[in-house]
Protein backbone atom coordinates (compact mmCIF):
# COMPACT_ATOMS: atom_id res chain seq x y z
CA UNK A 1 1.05 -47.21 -40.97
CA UNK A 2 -2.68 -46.75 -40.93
CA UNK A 3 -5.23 -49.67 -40.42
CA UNK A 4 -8.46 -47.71 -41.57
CA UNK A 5 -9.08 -44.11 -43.14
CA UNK A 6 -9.35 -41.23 -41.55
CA UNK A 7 -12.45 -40.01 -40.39
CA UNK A 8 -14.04 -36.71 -41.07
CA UNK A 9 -13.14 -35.25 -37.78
CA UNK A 10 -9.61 -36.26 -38.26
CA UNK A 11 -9.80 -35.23 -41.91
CA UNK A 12 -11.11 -32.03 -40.44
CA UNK A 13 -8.57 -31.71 -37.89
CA UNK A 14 -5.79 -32.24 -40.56
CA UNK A 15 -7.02 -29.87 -43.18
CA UNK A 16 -7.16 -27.01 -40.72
CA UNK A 17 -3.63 -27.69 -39.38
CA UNK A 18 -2.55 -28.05 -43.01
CA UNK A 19 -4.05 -25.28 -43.78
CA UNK A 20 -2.65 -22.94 -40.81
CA UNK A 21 0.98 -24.06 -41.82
CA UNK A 22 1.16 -23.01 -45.45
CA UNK A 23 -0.72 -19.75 -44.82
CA UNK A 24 2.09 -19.18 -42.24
CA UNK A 25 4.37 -20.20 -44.78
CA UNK A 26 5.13 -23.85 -44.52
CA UNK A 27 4.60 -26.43 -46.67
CA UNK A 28 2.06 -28.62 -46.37
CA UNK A 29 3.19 -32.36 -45.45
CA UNK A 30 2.48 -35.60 -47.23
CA UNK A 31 0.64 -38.93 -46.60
CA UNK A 32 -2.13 -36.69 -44.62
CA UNK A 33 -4.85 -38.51 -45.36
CA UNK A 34 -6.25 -35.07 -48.10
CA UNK A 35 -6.77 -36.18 -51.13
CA UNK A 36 -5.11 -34.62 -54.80
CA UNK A 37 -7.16 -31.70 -54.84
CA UNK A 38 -7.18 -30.57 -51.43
CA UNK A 39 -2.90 -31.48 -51.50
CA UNK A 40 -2.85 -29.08 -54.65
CA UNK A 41 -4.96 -26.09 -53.46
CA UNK A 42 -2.46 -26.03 -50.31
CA UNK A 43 0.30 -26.31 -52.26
CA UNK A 44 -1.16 -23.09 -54.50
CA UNK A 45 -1.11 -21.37 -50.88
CA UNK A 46 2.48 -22.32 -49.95
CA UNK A 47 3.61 -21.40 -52.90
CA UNK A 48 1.87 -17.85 -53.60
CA UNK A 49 3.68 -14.64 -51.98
CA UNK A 50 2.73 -13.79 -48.42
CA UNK A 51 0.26 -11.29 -49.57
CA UNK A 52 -1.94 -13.28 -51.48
CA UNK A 53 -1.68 -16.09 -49.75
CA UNK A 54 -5.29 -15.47 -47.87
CA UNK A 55 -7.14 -14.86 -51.59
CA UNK A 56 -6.30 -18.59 -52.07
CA UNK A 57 -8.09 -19.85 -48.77
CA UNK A 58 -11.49 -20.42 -49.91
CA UNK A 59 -10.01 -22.46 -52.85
CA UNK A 60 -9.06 -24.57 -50.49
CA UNK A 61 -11.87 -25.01 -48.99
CA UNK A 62 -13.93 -25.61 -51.64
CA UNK A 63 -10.94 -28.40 -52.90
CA UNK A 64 -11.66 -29.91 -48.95
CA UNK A 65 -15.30 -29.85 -49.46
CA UNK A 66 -15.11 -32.00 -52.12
CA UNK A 67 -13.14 -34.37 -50.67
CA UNK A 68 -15.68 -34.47 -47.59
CA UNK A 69 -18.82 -35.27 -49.83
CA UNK A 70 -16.56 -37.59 -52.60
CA UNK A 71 -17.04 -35.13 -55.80
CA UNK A 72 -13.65 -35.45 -56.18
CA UNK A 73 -13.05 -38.76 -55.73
CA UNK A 74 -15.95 -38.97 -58.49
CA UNK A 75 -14.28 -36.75 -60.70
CA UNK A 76 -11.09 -38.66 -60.98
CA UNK A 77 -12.47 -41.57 -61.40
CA UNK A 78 -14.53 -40.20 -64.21
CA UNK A 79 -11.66 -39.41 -65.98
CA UNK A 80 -9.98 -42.40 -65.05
CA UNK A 81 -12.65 -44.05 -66.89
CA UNK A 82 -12.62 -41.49 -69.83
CA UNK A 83 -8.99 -42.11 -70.07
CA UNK A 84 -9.07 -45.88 -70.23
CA UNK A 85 -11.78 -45.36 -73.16
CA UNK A 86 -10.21 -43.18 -75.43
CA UNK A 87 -7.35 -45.65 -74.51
CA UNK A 88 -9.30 -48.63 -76.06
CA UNK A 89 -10.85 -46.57 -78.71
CA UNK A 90 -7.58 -46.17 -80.38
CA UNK A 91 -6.43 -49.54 -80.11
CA UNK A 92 -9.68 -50.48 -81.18
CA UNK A 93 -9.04 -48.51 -84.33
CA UNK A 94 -5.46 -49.27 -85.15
CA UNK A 95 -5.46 -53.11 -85.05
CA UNK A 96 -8.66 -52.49 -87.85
């Protein structure tokens, strides 16, 4: 069980190793510490033939980035927050 988050460096360290299996192949492994997007872009690489496995690389780097400098994070919870609006919108408008 982890007692803090990961740092950067470790984040780092886990995204490349990630990122080394499932262009080999593998899949990548859970409870890593990478967030939805990053988890998802690897995925797309574990999943694509071998041959076009390396076309899907800088996705994933680009879904890491964003979990480095928290536009992710930022995204979801922006739609978290949309989501819970349009939520109360519409029971706003049904109970008048």
């Amino acid at each position: 069980m982890r007692h803090r988050w990961p740092t950067d460096q470790e984040l780092r360290q886990t995204f490349h190793a990630e990122l080394e299996r499932v262009v080999a192949g593998g899949g990548p492994r859970s409870c890593s510490g990478l967030d939805n997007d990053t988890g998802e872009a690897l995925w797309a690489i574990a999943s694509a033939e071998p041959a076009d496995r390396e076309a899907l690389v800088p996705a994933a780097y680009r879904a890491f980035a964003g979990q480095l400098d928290g536009s992710n994070a930022a995204r979801w919870k922006a739609d978290l927050e949309r989501r819970f609006e349009e939520h109360r919108q519409r029971r706003q408008d049904g109970a008048g």
